[in-house]
N, C-alpha and C. Protein backbone atom coordinates (compact mmCIF):
# COMPACT_ATOMS: atom_id res chain seq x y z
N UNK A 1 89.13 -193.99 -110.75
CA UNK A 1 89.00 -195.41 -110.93
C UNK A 1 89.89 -196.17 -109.93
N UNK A 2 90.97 -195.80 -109.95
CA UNK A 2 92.17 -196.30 -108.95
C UNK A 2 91.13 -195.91 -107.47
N UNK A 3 90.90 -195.04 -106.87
CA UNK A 3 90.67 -194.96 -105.96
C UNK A 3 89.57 -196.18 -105.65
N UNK A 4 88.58 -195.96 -106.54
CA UNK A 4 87.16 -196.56 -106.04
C UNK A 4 87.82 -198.10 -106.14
N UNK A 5 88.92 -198.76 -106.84
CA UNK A 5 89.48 -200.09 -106.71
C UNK A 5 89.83 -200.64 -105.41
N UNK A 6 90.82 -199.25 -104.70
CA UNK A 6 91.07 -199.53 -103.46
C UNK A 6 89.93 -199.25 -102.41
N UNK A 7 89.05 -198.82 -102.37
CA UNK A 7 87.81 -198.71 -101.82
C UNK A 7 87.55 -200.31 -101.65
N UNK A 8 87.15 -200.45 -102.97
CA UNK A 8 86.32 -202.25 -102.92
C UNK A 8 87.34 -203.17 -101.92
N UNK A 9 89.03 -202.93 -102.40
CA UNK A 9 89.32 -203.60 -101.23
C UNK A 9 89.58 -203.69 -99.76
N UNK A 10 88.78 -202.61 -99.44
CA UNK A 10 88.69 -202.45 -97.90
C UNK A 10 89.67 -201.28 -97.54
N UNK A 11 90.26 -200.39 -98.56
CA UNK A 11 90.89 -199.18 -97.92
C UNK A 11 89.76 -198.05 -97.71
N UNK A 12 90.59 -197.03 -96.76
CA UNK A 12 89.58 -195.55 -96.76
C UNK A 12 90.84 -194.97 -97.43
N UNK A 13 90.21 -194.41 -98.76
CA UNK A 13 90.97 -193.87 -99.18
C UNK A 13 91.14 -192.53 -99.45
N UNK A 14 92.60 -191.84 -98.92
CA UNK A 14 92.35 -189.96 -99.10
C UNK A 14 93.55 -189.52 -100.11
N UNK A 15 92.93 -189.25 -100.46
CA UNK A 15 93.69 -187.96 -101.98
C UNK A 15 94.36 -186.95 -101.47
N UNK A 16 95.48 -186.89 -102.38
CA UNK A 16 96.71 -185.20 -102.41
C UNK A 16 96.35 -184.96 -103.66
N UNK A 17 95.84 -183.80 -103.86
CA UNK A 17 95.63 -183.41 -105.10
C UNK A 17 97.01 -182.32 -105.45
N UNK A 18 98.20 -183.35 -106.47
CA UNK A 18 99.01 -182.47 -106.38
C UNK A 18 99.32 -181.81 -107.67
N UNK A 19 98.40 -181.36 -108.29
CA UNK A 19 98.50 -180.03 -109.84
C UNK A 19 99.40 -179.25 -109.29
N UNK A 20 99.25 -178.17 -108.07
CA UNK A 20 99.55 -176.84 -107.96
C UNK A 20 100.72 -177.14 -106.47
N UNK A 21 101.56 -178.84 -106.56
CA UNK A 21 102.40 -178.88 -105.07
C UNK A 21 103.88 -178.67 -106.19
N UNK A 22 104.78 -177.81 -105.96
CA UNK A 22 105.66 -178.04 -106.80
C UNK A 22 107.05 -177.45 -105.82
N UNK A 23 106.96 -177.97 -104.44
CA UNK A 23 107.80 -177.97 -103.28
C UNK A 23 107.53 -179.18 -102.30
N UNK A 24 108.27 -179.51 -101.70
CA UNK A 24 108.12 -180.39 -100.45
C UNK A 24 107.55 -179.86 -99.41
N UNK A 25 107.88 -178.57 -99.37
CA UNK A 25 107.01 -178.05 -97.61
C UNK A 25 105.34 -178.18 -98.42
N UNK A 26 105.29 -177.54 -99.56
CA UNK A 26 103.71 -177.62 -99.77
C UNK A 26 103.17 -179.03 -99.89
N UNK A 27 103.90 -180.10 -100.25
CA UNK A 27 103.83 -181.42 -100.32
C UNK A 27 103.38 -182.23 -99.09
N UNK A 28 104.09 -181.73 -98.38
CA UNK A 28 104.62 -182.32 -97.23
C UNK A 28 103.24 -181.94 -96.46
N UNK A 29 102.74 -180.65 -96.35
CA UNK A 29 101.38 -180.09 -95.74
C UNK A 29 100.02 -180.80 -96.75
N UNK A 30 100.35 -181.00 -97.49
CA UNK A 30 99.22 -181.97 -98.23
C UNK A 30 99.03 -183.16 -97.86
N UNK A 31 99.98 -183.76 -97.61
CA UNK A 31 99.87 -185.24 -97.25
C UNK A 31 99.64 -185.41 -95.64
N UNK A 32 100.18 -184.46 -94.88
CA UNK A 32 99.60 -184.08 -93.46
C UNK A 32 97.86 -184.36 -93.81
N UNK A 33 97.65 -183.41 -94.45
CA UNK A 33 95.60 -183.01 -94.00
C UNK A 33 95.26 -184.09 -94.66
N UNK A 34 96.00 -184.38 -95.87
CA UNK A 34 95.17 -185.94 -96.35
C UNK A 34 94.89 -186.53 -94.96
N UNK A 35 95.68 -186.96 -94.96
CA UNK A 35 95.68 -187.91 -93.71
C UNK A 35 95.53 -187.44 -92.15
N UNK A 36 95.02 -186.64 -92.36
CA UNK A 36 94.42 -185.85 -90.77
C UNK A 36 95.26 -186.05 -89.86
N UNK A 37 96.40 -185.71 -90.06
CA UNK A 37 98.20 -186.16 -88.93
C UNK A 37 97.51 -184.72 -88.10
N UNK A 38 98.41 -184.26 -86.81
CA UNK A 38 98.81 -183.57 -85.79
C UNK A 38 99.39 -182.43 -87.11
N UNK A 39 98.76 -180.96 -86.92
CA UNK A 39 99.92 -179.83 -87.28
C UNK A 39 101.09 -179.87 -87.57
N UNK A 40 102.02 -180.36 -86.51
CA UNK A 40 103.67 -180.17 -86.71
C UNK A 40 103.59 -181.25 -87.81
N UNK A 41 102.99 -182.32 -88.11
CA UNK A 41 103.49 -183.31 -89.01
C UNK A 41 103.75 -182.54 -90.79
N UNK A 42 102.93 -181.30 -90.92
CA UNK A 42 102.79 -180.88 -91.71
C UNK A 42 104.00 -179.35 -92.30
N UNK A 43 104.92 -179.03 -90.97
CA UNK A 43 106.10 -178.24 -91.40
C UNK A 43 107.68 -179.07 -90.75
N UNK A 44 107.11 -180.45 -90.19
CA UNK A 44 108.28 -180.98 -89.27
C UNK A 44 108.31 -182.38 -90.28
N UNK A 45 109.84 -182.59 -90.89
CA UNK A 45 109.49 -183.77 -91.40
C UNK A 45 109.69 -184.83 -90.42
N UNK A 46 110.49 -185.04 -89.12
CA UNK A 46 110.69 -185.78 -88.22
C UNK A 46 109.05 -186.29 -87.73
N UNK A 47 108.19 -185.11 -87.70
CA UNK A 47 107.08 -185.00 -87.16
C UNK A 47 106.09 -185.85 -87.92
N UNK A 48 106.20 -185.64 -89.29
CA UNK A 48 105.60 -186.42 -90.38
C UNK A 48 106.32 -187.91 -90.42
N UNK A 49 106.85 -188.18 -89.90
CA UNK A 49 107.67 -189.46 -89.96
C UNK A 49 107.03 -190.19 -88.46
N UNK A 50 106.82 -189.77 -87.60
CA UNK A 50 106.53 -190.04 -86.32
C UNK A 50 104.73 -190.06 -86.55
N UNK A 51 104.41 -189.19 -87.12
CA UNK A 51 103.27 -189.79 -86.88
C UNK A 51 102.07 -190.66 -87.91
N UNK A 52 103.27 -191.04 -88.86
CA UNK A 52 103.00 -191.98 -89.52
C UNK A 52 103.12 -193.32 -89.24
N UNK A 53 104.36 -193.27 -87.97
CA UNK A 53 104.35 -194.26 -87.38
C UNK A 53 103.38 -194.46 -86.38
N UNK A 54 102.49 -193.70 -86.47
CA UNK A 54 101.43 -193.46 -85.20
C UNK A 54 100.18 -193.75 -85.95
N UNK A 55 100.06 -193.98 -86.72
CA UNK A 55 98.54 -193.90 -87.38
C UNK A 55 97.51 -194.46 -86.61
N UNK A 56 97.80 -196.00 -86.28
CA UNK A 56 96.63 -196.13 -85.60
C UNK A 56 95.68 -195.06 -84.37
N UNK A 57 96.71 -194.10 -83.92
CA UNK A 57 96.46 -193.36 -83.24
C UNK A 57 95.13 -191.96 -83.89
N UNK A 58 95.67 -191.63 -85.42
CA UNK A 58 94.59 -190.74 -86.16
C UNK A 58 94.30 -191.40 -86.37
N UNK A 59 94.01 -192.99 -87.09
CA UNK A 59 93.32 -193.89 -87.66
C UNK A 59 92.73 -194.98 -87.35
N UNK A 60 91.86 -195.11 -85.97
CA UNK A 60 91.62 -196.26 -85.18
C UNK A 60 91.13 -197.20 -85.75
N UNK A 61 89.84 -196.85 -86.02
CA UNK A 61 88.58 -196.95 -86.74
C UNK A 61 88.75 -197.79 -88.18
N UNK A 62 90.13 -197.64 -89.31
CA UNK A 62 90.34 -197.58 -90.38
C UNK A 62 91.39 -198.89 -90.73
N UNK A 63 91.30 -200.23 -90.42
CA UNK A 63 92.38 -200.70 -90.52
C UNK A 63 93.00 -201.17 -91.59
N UNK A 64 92.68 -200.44 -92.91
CA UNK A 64 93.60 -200.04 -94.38
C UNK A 64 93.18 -199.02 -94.67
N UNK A 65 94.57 -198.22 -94.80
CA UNK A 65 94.38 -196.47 -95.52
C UNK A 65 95.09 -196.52 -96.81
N UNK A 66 94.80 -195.52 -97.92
CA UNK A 66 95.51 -195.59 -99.25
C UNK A 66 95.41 -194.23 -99.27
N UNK A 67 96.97 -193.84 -99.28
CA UNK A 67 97.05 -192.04 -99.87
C UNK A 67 97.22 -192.41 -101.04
N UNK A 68 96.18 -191.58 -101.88
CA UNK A 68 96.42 -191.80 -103.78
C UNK A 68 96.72 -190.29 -103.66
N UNK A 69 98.02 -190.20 -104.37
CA UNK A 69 98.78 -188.95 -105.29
C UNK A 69 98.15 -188.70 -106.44
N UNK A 70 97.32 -187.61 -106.40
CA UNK A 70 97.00 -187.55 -108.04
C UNK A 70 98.05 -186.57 -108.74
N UNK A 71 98.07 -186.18 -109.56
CA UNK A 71 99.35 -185.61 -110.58
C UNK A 71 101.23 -185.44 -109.96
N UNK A 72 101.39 -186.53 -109.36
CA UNK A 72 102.97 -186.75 -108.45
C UNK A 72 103.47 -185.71 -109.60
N UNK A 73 103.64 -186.27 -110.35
CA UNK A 73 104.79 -185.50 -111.80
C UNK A 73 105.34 -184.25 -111.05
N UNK A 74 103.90 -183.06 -110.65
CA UNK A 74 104.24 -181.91 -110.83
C UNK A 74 105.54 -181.79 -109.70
N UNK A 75 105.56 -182.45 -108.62
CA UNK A 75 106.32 -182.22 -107.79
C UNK A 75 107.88 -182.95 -108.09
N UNK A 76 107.55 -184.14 -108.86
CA UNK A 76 108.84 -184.59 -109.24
C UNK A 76 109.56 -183.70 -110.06
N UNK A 77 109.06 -183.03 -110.93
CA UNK A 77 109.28 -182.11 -111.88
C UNK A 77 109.88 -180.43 -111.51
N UNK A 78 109.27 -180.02 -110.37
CA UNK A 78 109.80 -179.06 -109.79
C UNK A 78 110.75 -179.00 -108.71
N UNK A 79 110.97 -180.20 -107.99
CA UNK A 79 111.59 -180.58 -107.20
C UNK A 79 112.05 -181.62 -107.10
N UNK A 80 112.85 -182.25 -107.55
CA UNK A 80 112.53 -183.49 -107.46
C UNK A 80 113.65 -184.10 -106.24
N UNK A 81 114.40 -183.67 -105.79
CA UNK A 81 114.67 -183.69 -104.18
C UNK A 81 113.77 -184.04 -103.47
N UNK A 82 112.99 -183.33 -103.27
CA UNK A 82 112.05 -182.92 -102.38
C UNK A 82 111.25 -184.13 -102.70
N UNK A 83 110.47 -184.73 -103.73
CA UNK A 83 109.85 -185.68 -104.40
C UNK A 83 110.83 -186.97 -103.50
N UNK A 84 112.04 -187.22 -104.00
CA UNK A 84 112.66 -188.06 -103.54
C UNK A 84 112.59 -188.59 -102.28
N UNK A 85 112.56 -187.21 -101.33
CA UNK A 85 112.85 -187.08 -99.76
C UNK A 85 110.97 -187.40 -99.11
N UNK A 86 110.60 -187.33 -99.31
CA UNK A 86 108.74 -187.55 -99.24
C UNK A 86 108.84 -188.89 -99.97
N UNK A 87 108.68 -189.47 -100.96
CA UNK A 87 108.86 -190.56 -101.34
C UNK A 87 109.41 -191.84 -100.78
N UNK A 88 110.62 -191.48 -100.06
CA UNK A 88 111.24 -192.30 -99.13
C UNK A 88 110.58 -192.52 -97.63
N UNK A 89 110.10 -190.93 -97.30
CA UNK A 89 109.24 -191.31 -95.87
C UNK A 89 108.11 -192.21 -96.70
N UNK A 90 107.41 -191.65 -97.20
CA UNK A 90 105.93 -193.09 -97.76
C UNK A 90 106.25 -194.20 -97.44
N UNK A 91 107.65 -194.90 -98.43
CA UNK A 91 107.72 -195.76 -98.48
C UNK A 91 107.73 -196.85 -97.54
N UNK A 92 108.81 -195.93 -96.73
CA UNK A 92 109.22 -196.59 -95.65
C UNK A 92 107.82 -196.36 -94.84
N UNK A 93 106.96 -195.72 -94.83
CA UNK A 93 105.65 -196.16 -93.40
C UNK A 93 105.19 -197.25 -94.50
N UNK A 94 104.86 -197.16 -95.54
CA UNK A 94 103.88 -198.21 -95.83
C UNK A 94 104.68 -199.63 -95.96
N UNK A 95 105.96 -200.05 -95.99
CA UNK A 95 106.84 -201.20 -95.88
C UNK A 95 106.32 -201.61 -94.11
N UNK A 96 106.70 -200.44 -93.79
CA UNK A 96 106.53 -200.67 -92.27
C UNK A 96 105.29 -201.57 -91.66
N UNK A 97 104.50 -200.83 -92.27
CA UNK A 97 102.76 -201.13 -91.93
C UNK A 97 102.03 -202.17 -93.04
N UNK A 98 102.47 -203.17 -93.51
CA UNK A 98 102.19 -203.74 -94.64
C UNK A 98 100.99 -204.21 -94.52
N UNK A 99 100.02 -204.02 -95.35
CA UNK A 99 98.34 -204.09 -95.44
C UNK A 99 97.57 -203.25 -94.65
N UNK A 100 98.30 -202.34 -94.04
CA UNK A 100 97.49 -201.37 -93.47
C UNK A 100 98.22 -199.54 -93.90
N UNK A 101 98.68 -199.33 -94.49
CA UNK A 101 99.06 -198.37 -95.24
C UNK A 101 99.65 -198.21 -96.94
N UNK A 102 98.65 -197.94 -97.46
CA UNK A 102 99.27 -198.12 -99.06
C UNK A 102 99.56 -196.90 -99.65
N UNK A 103 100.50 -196.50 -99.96
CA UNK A 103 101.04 -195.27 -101.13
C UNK A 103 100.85 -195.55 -102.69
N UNK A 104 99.81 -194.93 -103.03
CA UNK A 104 99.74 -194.75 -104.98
C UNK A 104 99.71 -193.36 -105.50
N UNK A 105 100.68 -193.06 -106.45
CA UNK A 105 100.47 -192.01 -107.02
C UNK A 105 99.87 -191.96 -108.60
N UNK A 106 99.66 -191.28 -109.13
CA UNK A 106 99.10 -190.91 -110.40
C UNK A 106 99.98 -190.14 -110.75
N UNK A 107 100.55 -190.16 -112.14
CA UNK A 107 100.98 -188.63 -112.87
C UNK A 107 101.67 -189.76 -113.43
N UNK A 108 102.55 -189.29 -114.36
CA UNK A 108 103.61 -189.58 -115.63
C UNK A 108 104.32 -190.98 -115.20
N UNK A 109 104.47 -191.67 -116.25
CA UNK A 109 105.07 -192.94 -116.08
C UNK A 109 105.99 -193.15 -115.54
N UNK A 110 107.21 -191.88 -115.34
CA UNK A 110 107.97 -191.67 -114.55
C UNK A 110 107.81 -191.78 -113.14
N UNK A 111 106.81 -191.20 -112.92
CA UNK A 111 106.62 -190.96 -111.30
C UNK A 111 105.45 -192.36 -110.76
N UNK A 112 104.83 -192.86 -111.46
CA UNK A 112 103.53 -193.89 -111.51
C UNK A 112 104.52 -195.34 -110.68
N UNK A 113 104.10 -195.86 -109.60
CA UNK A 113 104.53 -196.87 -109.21
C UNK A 113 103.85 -198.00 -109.37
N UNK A 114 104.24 -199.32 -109.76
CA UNK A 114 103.12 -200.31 -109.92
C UNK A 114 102.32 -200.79 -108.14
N UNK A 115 101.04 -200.96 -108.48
CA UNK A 115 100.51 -201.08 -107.29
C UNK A 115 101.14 -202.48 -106.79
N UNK A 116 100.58 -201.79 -105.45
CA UNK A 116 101.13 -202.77 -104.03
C UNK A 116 100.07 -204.14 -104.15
N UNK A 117 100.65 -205.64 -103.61
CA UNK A 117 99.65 -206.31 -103.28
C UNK A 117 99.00 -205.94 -101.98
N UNK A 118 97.95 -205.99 -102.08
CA UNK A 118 96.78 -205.33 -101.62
C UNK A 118 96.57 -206.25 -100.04
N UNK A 119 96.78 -207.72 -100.43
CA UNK A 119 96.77 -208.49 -99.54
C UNK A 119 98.04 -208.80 -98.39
């Protein structure tokens, strides 16, 4: 439902399906292929940071993207470092990029952020 919301408002939106992420390197490689980044972005966090700042570069075509987190919990829950440290890169690209990069996750009220204005 969340997704198809941000759909209507003009995002392309790609999913981390995270049931079975309960580390940051596996995290970290999820949110890479979501978002179709360069390889290294996916074992380099510098790399994942850089080319988030690069998007328009994977993302020409797309000018609003929405990574939706589905079950965040599991990773907050097993790691939650790691949760923290990924959390903070998001944030900071999508502050960065405002209306053209949105971060939502799904899972436990704990981990659930209220959505971004869209506009």
């Amino acid at each position: 439902m969340l997704g198809a919301r941000l759909a209507e408002q003009g995002y392309t939106v790609r999913t981390v399906r995270g049931a079975q992420l309960t580390d940051l390197r596996a995290a970290q490689r999820a949110v890479a292929t979501a978002l179709h980044l360069p390889g290294n972005a996916a074992t380099n966090l510098d790399a994942l940071v850089d080319s988030l700042r690069d998007l328009d570069d994977w993302w020409p075509h797309d000018p609003r993207l929405a990574l939706l987190w589905e079950d965040a919990d599991v990773l907050q829950e097993h790691d939650p470092k790691g949760w923290a440290t990924l959390q903070d890169i998001l944030d900071e690209a999508s502050e960065r990029e405002p209306g053209r990069l949105r971060i939502e996750t799904v899972g436990t009220a704990a981990t659930q952020r209220r959505p971004r204005d869209a506009t």
